[in-house]
Protein backbone atom coordinates (compact mmCIF):
# COMPACT_ATOMS: atom_id res chain seq x y z
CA UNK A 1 0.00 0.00 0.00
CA UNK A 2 1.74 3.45 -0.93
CA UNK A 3 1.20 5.46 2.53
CA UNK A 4 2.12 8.35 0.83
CA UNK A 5 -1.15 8.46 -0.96
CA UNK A 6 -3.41 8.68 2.47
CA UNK A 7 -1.09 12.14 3.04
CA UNK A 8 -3.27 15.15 2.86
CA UNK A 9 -2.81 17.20 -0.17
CA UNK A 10 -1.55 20.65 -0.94
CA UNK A 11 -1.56 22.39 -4.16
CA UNK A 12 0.49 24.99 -5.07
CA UNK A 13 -1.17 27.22 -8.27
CA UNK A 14 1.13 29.31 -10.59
CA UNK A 15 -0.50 31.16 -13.45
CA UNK A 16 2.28 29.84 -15.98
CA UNK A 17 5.52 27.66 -16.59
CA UNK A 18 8.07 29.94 -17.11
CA UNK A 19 12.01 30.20 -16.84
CA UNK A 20 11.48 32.81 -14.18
CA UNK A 21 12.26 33.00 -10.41
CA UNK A 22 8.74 32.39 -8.63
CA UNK A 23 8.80 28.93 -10.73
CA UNK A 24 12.10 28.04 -9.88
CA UNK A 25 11.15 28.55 -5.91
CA UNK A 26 8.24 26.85 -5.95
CA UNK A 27 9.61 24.03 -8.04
CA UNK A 28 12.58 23.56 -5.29
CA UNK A 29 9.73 24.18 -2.42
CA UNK A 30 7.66 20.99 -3.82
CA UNK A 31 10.80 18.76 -4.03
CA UNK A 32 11.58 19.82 -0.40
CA UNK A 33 8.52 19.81 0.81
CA UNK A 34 6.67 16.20 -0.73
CA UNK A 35 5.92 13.87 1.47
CA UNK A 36 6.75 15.43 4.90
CA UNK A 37 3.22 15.58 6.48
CA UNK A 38 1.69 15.85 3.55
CA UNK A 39 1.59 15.49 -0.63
CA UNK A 40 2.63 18.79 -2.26
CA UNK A 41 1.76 19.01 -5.86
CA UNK A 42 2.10 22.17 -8.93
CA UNK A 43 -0.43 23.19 -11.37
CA UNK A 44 -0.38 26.12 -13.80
CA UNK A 45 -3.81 27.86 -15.29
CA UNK A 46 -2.53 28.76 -18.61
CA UNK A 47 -0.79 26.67 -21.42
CA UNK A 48 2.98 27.58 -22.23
CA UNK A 49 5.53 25.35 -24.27
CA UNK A 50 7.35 24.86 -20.82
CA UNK A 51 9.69 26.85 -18.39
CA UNK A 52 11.42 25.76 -14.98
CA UNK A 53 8.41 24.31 -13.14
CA UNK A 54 7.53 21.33 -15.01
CA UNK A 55 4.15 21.43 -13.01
CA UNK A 56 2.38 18.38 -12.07
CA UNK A 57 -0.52 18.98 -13.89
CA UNK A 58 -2.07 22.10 -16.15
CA UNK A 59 -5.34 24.17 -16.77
CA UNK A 60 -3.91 24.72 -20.55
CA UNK A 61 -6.00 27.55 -20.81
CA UNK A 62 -4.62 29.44 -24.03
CA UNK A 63 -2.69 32.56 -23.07
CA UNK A 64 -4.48 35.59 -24.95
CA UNK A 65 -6.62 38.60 -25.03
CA UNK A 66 -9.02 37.48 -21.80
CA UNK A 67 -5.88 36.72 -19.94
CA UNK A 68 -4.43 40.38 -21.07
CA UNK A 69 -7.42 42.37 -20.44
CA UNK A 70 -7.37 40.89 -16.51
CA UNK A 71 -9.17 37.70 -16.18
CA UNK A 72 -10.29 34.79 -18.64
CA UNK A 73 -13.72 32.87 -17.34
CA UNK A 74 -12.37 29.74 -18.95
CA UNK A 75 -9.62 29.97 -15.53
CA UNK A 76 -12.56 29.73 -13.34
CA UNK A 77 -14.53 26.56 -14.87
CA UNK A 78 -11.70 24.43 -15.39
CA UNK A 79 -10.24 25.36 -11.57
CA UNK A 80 -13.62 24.37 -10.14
CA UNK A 81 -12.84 21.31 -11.50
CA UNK A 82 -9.96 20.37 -10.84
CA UNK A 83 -10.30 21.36 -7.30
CA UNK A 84 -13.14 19.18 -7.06
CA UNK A 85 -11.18 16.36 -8.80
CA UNK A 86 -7.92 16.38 -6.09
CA UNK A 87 -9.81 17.80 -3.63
CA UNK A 88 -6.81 19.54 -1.45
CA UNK A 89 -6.53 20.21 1.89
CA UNK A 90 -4.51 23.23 1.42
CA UNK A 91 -4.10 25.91 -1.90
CA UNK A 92 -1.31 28.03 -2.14
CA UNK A 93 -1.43 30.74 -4.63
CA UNK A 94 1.89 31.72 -5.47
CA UNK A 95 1.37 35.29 -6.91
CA UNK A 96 -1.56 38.20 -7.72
CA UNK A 97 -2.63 36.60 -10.49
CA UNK A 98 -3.64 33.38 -8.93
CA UNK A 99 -5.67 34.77 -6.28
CA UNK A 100 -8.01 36.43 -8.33
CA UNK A 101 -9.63 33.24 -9.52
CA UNK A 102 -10.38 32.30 -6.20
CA UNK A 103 -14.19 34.15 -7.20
CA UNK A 104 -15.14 30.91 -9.27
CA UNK A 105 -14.22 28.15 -6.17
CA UNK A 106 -15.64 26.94 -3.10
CA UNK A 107 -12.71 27.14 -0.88
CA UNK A 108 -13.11 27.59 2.41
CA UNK A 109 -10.88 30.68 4.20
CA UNK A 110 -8.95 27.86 6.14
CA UNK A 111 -8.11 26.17 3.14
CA UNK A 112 -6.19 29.11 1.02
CA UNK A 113 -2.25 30.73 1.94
CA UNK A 114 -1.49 33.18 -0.39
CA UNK A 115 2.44 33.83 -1.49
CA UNK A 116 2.60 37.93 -1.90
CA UNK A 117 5.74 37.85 -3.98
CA UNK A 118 5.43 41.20 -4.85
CA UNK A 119 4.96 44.66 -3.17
CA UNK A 120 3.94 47.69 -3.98
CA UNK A 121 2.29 47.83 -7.54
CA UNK A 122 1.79 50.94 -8.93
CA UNK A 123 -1.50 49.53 -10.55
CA UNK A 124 -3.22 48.64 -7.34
CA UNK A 125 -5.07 51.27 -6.80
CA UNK A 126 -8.80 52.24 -6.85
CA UNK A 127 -10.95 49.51 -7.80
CA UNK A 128 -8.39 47.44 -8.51
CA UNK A 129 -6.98 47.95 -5.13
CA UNK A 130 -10.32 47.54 -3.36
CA UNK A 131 -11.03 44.06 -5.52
CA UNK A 132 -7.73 43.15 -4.07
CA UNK A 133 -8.65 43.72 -0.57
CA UNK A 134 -11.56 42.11 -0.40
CA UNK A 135 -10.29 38.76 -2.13
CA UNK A 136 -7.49 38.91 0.68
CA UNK A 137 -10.46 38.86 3.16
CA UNK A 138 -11.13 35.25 1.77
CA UNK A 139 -7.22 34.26 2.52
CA UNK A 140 -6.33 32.12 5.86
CA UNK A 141 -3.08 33.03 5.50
CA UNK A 142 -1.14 35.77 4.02
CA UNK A 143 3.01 34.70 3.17
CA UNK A 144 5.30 37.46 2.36
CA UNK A 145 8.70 37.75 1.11
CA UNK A 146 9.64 40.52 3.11
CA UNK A 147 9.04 43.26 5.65
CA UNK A 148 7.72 45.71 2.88
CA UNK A 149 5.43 43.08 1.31
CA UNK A 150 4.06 42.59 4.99
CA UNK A 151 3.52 46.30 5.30
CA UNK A 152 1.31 46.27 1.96
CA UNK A 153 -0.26 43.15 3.18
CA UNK A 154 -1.29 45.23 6.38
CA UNK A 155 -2.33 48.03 4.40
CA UNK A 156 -4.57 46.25 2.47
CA UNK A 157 -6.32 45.30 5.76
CA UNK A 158 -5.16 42.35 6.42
CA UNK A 159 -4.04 41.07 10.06
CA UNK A 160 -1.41 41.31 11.15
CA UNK A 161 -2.21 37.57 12.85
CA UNK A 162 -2.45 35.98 9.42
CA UNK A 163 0.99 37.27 8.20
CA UNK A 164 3.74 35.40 7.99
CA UNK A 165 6.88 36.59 6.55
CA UNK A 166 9.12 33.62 4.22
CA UNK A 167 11.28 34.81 2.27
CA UNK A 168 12.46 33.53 -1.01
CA UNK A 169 15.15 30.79 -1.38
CA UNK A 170 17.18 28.55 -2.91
CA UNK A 171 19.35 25.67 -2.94
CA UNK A 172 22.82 26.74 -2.02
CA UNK A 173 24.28 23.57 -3.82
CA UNK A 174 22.88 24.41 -7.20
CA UNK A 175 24.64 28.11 -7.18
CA UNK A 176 28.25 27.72 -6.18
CA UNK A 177 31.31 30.32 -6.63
CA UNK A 178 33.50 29.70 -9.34
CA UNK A 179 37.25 30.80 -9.80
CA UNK A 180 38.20 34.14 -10.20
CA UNK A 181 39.12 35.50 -13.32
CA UNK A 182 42.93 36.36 -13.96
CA UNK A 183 43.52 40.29 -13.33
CA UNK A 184 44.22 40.56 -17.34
CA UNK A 185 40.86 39.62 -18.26
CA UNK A 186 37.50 41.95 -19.07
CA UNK A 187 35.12 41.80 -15.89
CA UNK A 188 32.20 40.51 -16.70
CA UNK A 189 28.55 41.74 -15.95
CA UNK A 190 25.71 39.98 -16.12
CA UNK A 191 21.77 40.80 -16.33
CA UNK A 192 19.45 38.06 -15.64
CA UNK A 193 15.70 38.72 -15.68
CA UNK A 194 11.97 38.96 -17.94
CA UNK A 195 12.92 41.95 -20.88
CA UNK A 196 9.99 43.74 -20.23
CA UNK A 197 9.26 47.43 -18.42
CA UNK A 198 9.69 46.24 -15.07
CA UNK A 199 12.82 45.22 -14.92
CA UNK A 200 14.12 47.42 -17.27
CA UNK A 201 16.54 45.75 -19.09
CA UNK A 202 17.34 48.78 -21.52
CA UNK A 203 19.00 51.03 -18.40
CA UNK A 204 21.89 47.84 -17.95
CA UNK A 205 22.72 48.24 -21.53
CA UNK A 206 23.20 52.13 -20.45
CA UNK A 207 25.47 51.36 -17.58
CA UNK A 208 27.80 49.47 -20.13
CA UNK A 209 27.90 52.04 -22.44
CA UNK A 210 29.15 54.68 -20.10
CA UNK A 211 31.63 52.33 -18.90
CA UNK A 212 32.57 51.89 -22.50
CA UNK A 213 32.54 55.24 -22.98
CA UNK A 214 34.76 56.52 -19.70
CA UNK A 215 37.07 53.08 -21.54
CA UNK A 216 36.46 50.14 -19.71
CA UNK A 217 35.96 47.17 -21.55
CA UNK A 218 33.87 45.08 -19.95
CA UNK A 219 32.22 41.74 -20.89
CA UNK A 220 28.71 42.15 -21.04
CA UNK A 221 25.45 39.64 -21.18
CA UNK A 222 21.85 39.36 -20.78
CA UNK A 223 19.90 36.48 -20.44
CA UNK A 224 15.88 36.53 -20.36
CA UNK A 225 13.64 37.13 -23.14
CA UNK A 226 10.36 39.10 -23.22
CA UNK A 227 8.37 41.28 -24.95
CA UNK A 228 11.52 44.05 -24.98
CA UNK A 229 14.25 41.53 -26.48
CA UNK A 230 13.26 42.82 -30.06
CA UNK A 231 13.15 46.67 -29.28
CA UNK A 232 16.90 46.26 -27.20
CA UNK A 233 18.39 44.47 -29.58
CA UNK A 234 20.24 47.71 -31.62
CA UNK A 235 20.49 49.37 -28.48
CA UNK A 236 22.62 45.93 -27.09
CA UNK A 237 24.90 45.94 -30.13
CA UNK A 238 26.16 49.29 -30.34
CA UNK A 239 26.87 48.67 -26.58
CA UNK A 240 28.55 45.53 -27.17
CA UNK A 241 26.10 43.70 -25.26
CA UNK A 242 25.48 40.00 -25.84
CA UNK A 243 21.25 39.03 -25.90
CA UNK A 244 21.73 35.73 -24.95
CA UNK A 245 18.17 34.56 -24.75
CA UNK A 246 16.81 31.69 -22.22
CA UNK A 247 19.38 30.02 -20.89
CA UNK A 248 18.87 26.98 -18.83
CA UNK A 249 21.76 27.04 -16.65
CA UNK A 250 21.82 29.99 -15.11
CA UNK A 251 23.90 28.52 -12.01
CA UNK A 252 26.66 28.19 -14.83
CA UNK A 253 26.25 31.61 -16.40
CA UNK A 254 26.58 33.25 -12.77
CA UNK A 255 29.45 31.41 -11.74
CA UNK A 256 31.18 32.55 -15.06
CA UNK A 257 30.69 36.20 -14.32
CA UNK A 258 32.14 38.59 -12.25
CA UNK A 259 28.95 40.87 -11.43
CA UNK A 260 25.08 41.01 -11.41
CA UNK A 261 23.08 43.93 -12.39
CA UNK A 262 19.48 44.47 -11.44
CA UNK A 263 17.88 47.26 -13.11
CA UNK A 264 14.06 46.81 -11.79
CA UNK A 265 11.60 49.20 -10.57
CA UNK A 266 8.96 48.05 -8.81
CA UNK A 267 6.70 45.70 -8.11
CA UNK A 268 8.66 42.93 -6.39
CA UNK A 269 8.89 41.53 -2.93
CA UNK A 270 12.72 39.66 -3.10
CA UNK A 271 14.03 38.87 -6.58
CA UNK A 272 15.45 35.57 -6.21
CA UNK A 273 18.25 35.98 -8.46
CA UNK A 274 19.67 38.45 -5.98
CA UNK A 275 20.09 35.50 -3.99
CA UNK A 276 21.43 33.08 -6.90
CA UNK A 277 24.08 35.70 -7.48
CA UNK A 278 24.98 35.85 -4.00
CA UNK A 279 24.99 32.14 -3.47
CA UNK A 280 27.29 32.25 -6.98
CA UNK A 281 29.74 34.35 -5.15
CA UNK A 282 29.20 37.53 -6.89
CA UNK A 283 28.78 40.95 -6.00
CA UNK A 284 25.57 42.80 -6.94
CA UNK A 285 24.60 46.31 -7.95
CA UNK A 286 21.17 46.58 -7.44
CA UNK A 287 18.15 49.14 -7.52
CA UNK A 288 16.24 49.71 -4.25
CA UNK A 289 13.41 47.67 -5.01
CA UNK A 290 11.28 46.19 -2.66
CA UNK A 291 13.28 43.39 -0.82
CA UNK A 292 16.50 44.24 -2.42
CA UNK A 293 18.02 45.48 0.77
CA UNK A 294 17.08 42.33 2.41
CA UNK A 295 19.51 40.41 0.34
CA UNK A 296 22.00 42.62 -0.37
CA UNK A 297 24.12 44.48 2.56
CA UNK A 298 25.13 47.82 0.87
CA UNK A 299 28.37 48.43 0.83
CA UNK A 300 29.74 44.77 1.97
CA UNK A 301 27.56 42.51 -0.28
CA UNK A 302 27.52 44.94 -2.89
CA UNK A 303 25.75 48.16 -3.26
CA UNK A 304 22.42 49.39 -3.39
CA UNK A 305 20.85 52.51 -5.48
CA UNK A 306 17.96 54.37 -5.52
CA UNK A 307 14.90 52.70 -7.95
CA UNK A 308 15.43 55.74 -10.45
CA UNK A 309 19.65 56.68 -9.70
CA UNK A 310 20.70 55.86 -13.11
CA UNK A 311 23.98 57.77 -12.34
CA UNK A 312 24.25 55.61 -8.97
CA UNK A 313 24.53 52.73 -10.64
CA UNK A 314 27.08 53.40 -13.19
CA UNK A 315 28.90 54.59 -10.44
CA UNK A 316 28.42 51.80 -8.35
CA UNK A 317 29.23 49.70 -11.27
CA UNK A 318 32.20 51.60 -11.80
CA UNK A 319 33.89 51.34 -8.43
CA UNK A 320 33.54 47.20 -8.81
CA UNK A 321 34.94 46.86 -12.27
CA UNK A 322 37.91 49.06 -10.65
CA UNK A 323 38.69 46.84 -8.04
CA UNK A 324 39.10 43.13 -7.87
CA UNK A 325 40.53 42.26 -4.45
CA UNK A 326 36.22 44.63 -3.61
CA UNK A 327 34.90 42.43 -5.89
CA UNK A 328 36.10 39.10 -4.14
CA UNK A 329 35.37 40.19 -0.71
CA UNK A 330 31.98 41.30 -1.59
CA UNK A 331 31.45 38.11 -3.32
CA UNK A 332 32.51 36.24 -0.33
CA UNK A 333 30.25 38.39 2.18
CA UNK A 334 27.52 37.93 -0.71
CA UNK A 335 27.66 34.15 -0.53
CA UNK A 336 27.92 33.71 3.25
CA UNK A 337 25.24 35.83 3.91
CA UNK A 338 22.53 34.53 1.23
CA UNK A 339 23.46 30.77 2.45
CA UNK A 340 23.04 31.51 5.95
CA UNK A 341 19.56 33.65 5.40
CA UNK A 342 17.84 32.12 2.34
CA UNK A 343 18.97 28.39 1.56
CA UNK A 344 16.02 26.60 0.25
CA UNK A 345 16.16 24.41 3.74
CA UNK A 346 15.07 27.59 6.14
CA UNK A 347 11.55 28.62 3.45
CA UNK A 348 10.84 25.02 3.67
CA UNK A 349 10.67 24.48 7.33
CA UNK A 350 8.37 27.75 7.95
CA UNK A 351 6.21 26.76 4.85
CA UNK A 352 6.15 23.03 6.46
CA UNK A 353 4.88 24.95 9.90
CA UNK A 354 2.56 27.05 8.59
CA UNK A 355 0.85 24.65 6.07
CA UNK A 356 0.63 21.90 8.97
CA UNK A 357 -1.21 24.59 11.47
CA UNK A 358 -3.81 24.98 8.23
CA UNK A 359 -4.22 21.50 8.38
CA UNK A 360 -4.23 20.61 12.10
CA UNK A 361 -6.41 23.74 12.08
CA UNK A 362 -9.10 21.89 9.77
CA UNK A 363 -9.12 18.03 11.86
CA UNK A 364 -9.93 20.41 15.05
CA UNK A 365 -12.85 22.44 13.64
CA UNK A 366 -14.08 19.18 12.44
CA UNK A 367 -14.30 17.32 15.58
């Protein structure tokens, strides 16, 4: 008889596969997590020709104009189903997007944690912002990545009670420092991230070019894709920027490079490859985005700029491509610090505590 079948079920809902950060996390936090108390399975709403997840199972819903304009109805039939197929204990809806489907099931408060992986969006506000609040009224259990997605989370009226702050992590085995360059050869930077206006890939190509410009030849290379690659693309090779595309093994790209650069603005909560870079070794230069400062120690992990300080992070740029003997002891501080905080082991055991509460929660109310 396989035991692990009689294990309550969780269910963990992303709204696609895609070679992205939040699926990376919650493809490590299913691994960890399976069969400890309780079965964890993925499932994604909408169709894609595959990313990092892999998920267990999928809506397929097509990607398209519903999904664009804010919410496809198809979401909310096939959900109901499927929830009433696998019947879970416990839903976790990793993201914004997930949550709003919640209108279309029959899940009880006690059942549903909701994974706030971002903070402060400059599009929730007015009725957008109040739908939001009132579909958090319908959440058990609000996870955060950080203190500032907590402080939205409170702002948006929910208690403080039903917080719980996780942050995002990762498997310090699968990002691992690599040898230093020799002092002759071009530092490299690195982007790593979705082309699209968030995260801004076009200002990284601007901080090589003034480097280039002041006469610093640097190696430079981003990998993503998004709707931005095409519009970059001149931009990148007058800078001397490789476009690399999706790469699968990022691990291997960080632990060739010398630097990370993350351009964003917000919304975010903790981009994750803040901590893949730091478990990699390197230093990073960073924008002040929600989270950021979590990961980063400015000024001994790397530095840390204001969401908008262009200039800043040239500069900060600048002073790391100048120095090598900075570079490797801000990689060092960078690596000890994101192993010790945000290994993939520490998320797991407060996700393990708080989705066992839900569930001893439900056998008491039931008795």
């Amino acid at each position: 008889m396989n035991t692990n079948s009689q294990l309550p079920l969780v269910l963990h809902v992303l709204p696609v596969d895609l070679a992205r950060g939040a699926q990376v996390y919650a493809r490590e936090l299913r691994l960890a997590l399976d069969g400890t108390g309780a079965r964890h399975r993925t499932l994604t709403l909408f169709g894609s020709d595959g990313g990092t997840l892999q998920p267990d199972a999928s809506l397929a819903v097509p990607s398209g104009r519903l999904r664009a304009l804010g919410f496809d109805p198809r979401v909310v039939s096939r959900l109901r189903g499927a929830l009433h197929t696998d019947s879970p204990a416990v839903v976790v809806l990793h993201g914004g997007e997930p949550l709003k489907y919640l209108v279309g099931t029959r899940l009880r408060r006690d059942q549903i944690a909701y994974y706030k992986i971002g903070a402060y969006d400059e599009r929730l506000t007015g009725t957008r912002r109040a739908l939001h609040r009132r579909l958090l009224q319908r959440v058990g259990t609000v996870a955060v990545v950080s203190d500032a997605a907590a402080r939205e989370a409170r702002d948006l009226g929910v208690a403080p009670d039903r917080i719980v702050v996780i942050p995002n992590g990762r498997d310090p085995a699968a990002y691992r420092p690599c040898s230093s360059s020799s002092a002759n050869a071009r530092v490299r930077l690195v982007f790593v991230g979705h082309l699209d206006a968030a995260k801004r890939p076009e200002r990284f190509v601007d901080v090589v070019a003034g480097l280039r410009h002041e006469g610093l030849d640097v190696d430079a290379s981003i990998a993503g894709a998004g709707p931005l690659m095409t519009a970059i693309e001149p931009w990148a090779a007058r800078a001397g920027v490789r476009l690399l595309g999706e790469i699968s093994d990022v691990a291997g790209l960080l632990a060739r490079s010398d630097i990370l650069i993350f351009t964003g603005g917000p919304p975010e909560g903790m981009p994750g490859v803040l901590i893949e870079a730091g478990m990699s070794g390197l230093p990073v230069v960073t924008t002040a985005v929600p989270g950021a400062a979590d990961v980063v120690a400015d000024g001994e992990s790397g530095f840390v700029v204001g969401v908008d300080d262009e200039d800043g992070l040239l500069r900060a740029t600048r002073a790391l491509v100048g120095d090598a003997n900075r570079r490797r002891a801000m990689g060092a501080a960078a690596r000890e610090r994101c192993v010790a905080r945000y290994g993939i082991e520490a998320s797991t055991r407060m996700w393990r505590a708080v989705i066992q509460k839900m569930i001893d929660d439900q056998c008491a109310s039931s008795t």
